[in-house]
PDB file of N, CA and C in Angstrom:
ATOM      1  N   UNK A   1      82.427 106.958 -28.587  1.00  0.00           N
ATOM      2  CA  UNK A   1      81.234 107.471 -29.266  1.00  0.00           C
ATOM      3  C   UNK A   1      80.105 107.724 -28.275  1.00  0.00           C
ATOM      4  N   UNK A   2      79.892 106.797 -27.178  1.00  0.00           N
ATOM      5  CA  UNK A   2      79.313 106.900 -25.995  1.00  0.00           C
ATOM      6  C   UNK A   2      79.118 108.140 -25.443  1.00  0.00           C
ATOM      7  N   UNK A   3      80.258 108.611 -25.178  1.00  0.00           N
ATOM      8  CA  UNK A   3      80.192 109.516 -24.338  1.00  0.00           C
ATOM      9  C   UNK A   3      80.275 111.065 -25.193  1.00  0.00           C
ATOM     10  N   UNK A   4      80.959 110.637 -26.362  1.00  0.00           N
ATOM     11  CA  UNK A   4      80.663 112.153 -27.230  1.00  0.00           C
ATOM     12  C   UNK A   4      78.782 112.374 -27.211  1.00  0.00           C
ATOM     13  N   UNK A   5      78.211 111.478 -27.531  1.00  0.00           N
ATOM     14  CA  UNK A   5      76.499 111.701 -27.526  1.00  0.00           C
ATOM     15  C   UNK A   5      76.260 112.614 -26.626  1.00  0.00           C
ATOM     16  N   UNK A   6      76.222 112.251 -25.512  1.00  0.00           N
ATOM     17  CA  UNK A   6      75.433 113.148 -24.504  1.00  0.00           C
ATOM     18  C   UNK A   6      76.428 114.642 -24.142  1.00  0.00           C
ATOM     19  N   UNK A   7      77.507 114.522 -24.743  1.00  0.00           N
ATOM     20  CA  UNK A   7      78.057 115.738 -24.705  1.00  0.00           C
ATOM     21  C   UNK A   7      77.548 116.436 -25.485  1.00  0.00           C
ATOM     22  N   UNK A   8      77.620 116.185 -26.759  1.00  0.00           N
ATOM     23  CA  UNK A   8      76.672 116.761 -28.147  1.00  0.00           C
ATOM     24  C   UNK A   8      75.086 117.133 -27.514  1.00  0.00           C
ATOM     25  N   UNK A   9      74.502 115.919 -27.098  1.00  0.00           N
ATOM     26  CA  UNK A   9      73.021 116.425 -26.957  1.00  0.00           C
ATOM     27  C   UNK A   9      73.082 118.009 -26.313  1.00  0.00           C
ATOM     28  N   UNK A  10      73.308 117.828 -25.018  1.00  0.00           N
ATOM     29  CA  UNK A  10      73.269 119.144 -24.028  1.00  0.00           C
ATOM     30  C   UNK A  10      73.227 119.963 -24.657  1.00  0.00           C
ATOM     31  N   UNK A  11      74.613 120.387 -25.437  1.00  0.00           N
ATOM     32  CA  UNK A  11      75.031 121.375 -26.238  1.00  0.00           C
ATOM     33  C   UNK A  11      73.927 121.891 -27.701  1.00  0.00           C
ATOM     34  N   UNK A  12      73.353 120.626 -27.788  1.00  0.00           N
ATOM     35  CA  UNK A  12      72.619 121.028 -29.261  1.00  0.00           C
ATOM     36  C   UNK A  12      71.291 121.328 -28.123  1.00  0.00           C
ATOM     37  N   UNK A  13      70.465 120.869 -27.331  1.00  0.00           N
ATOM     38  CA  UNK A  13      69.102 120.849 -26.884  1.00  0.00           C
ATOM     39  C   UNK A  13      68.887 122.372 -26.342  1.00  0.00           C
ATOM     40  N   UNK A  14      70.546 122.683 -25.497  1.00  0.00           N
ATOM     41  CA  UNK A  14      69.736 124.448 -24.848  1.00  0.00           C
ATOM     42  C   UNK A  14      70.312 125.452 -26.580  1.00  0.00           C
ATOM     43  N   UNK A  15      71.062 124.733 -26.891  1.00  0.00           N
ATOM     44  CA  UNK A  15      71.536 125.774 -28.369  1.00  0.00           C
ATOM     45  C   UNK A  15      70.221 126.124 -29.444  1.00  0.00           C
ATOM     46  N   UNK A  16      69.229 125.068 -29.481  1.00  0.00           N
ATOM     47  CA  UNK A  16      68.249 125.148 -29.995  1.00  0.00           C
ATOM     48  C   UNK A  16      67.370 126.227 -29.685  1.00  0.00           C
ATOM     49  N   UNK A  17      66.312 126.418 -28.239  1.00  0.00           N
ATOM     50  CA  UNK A  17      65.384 127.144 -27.981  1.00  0.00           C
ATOM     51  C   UNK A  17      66.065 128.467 -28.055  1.00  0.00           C
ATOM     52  N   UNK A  18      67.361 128.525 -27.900  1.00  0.00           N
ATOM     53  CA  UNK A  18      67.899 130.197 -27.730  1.00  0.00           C
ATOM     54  C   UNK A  18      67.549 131.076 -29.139  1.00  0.00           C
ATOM     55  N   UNK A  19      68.581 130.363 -30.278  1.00  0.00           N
ATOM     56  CA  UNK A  19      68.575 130.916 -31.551  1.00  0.00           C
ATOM     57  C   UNK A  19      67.039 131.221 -32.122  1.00  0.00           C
ATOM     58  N   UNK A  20      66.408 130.108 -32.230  1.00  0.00           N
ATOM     59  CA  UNK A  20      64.826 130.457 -33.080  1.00  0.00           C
ATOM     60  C   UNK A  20      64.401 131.655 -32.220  1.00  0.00           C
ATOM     61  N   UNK A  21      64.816 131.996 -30.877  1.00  0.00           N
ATOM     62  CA  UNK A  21      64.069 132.996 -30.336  1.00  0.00           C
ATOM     63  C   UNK A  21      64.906 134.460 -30.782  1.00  0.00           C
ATOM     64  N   UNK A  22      65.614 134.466 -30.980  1.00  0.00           N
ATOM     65  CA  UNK A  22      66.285 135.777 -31.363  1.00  0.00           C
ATOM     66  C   UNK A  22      66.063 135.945 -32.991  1.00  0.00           C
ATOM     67  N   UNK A  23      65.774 134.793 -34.180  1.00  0.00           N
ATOM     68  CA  UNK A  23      65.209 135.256 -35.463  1.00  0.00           C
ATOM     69  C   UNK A  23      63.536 135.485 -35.190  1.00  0.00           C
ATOM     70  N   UNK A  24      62.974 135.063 -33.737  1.00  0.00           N
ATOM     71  CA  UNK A  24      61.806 135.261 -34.242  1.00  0.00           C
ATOM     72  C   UNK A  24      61.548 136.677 -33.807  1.00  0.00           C
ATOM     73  N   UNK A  25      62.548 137.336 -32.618  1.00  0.00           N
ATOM     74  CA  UNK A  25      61.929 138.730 -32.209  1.00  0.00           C
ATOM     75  C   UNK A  25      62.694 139.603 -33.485  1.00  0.00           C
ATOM     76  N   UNK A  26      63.949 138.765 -33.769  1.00  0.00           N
ATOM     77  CA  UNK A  26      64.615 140.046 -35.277  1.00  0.00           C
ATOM     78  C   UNK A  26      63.274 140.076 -35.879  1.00  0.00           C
ATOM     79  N   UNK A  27      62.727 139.115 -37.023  1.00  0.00           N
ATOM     80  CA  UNK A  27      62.085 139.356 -37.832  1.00  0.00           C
ATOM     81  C   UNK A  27      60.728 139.894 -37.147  1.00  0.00           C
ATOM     82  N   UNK A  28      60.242 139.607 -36.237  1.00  0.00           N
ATOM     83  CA  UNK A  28      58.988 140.681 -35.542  1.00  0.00           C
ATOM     84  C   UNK A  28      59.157 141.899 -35.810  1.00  0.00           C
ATOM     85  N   UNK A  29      59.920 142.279 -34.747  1.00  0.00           N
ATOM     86  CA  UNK A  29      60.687 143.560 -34.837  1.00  0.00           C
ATOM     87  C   UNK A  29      61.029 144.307 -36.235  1.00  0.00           C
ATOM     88  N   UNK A  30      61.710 143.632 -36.992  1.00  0.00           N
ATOM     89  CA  UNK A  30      61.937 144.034 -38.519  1.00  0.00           C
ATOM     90  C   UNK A  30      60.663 143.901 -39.473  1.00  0.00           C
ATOM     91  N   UNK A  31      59.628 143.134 -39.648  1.00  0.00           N
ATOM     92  CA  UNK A  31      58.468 143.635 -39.906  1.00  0.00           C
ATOM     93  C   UNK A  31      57.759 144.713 -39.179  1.00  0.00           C
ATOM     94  N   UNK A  32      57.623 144.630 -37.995  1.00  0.00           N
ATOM     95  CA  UNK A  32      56.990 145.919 -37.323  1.00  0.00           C
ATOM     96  C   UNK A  32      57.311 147.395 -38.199  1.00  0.00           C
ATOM     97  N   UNK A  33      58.926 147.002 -37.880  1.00  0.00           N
ATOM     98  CA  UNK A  33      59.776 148.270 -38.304  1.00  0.00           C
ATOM     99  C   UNK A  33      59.466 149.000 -39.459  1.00  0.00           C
ATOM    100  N   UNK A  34      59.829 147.647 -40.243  1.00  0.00           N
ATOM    101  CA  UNK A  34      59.218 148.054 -42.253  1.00  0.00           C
ATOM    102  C   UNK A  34      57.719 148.180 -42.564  1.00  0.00           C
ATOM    103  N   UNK A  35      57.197 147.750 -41.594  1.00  0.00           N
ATOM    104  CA  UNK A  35      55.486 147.815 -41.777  1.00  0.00           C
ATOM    105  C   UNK A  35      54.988 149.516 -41.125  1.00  0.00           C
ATOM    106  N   UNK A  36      56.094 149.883 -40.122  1.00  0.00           N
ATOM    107  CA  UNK A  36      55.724 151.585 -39.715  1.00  0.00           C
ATOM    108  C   UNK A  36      56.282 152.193 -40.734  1.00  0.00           C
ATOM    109  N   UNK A  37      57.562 152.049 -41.200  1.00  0.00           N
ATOM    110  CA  UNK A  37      57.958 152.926 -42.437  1.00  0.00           C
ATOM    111  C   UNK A  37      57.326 152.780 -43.486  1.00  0.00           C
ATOM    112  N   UNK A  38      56.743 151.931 -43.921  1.00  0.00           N
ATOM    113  CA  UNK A  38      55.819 151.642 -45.043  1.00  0.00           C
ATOM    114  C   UNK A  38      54.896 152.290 -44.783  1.00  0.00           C
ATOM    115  N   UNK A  39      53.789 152.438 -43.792  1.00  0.00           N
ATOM    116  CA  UNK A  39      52.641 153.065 -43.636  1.00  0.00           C
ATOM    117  C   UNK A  39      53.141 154.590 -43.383  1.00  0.00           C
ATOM    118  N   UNK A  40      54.487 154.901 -42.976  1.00  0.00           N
ATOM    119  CA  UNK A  40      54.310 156.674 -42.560  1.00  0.00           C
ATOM    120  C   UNK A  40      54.882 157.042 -44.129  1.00  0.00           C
ATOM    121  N   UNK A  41      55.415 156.170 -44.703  1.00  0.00           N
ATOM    122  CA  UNK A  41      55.752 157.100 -46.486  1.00  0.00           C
ATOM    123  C   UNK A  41      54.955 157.150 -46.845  1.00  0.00           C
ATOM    124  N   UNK A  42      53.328 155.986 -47.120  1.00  0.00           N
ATOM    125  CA  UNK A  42      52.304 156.299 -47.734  1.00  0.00           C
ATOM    126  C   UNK A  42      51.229 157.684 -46.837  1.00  0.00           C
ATOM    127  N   UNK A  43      51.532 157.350 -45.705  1.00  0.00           N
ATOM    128  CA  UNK A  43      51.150 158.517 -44.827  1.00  0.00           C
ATOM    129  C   UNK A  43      51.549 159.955 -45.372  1.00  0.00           C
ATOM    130  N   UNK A  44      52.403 160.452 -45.363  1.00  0.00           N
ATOM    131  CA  UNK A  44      53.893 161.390 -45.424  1.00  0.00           C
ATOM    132  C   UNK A  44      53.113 161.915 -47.154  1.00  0.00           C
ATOM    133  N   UNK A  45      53.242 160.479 -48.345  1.00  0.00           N
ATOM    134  CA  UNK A  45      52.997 160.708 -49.159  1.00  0.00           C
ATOM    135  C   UNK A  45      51.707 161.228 -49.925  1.00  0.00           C
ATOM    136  N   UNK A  46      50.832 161.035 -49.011  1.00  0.00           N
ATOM    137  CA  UNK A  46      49.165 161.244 -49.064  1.00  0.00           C
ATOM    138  C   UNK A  46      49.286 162.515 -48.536  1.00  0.00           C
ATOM    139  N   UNK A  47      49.631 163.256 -47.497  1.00  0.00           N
ATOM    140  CA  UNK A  47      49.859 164.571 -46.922  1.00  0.00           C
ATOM    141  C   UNK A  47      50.411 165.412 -48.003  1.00  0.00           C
ATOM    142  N   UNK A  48      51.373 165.095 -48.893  1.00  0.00           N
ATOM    143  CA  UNK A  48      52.383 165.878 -49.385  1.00  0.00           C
ATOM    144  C   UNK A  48      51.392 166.222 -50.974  1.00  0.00           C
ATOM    145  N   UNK A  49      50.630 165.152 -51.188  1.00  0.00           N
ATOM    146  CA  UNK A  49      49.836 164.827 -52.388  1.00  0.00           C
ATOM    147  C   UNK A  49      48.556 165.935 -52.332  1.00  0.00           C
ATOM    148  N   UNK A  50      48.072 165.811 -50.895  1.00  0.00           N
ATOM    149  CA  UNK A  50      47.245 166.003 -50.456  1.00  0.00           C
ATOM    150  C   UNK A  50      46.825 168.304 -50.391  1.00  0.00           C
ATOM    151  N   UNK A  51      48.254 168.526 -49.775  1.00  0.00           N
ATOM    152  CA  UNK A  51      48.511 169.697 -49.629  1.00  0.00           C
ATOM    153  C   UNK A  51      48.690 170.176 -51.332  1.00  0.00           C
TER     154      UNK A  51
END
């Protein structure tokens, strides 16, 4: 049991900082994304309204 621990730790301590960093640039990124398409349909849609 000893020695499974610190095998486990390693494995869980760098496994940690990696993952949260790749949901936090997805979801950045994927709000950014949906937050430009959101603003160019109301954009797009105000033009089209507009004309």
């Amino acid at each position: 049991m000893a020695e499974k621990e610190p095998r486990d730790m390693p494995r869980k301590l760098p496994a940690l900082p990696r993952p949260p960093k790749l949901p936090d640039v997805r979801s950045v990124a994927g709000t950014v994304v949906t937050g430009a398409l959101g603003l160019a349909v109301v954009v797009v849609g105000k033009l089209k309204r507009g004309r």
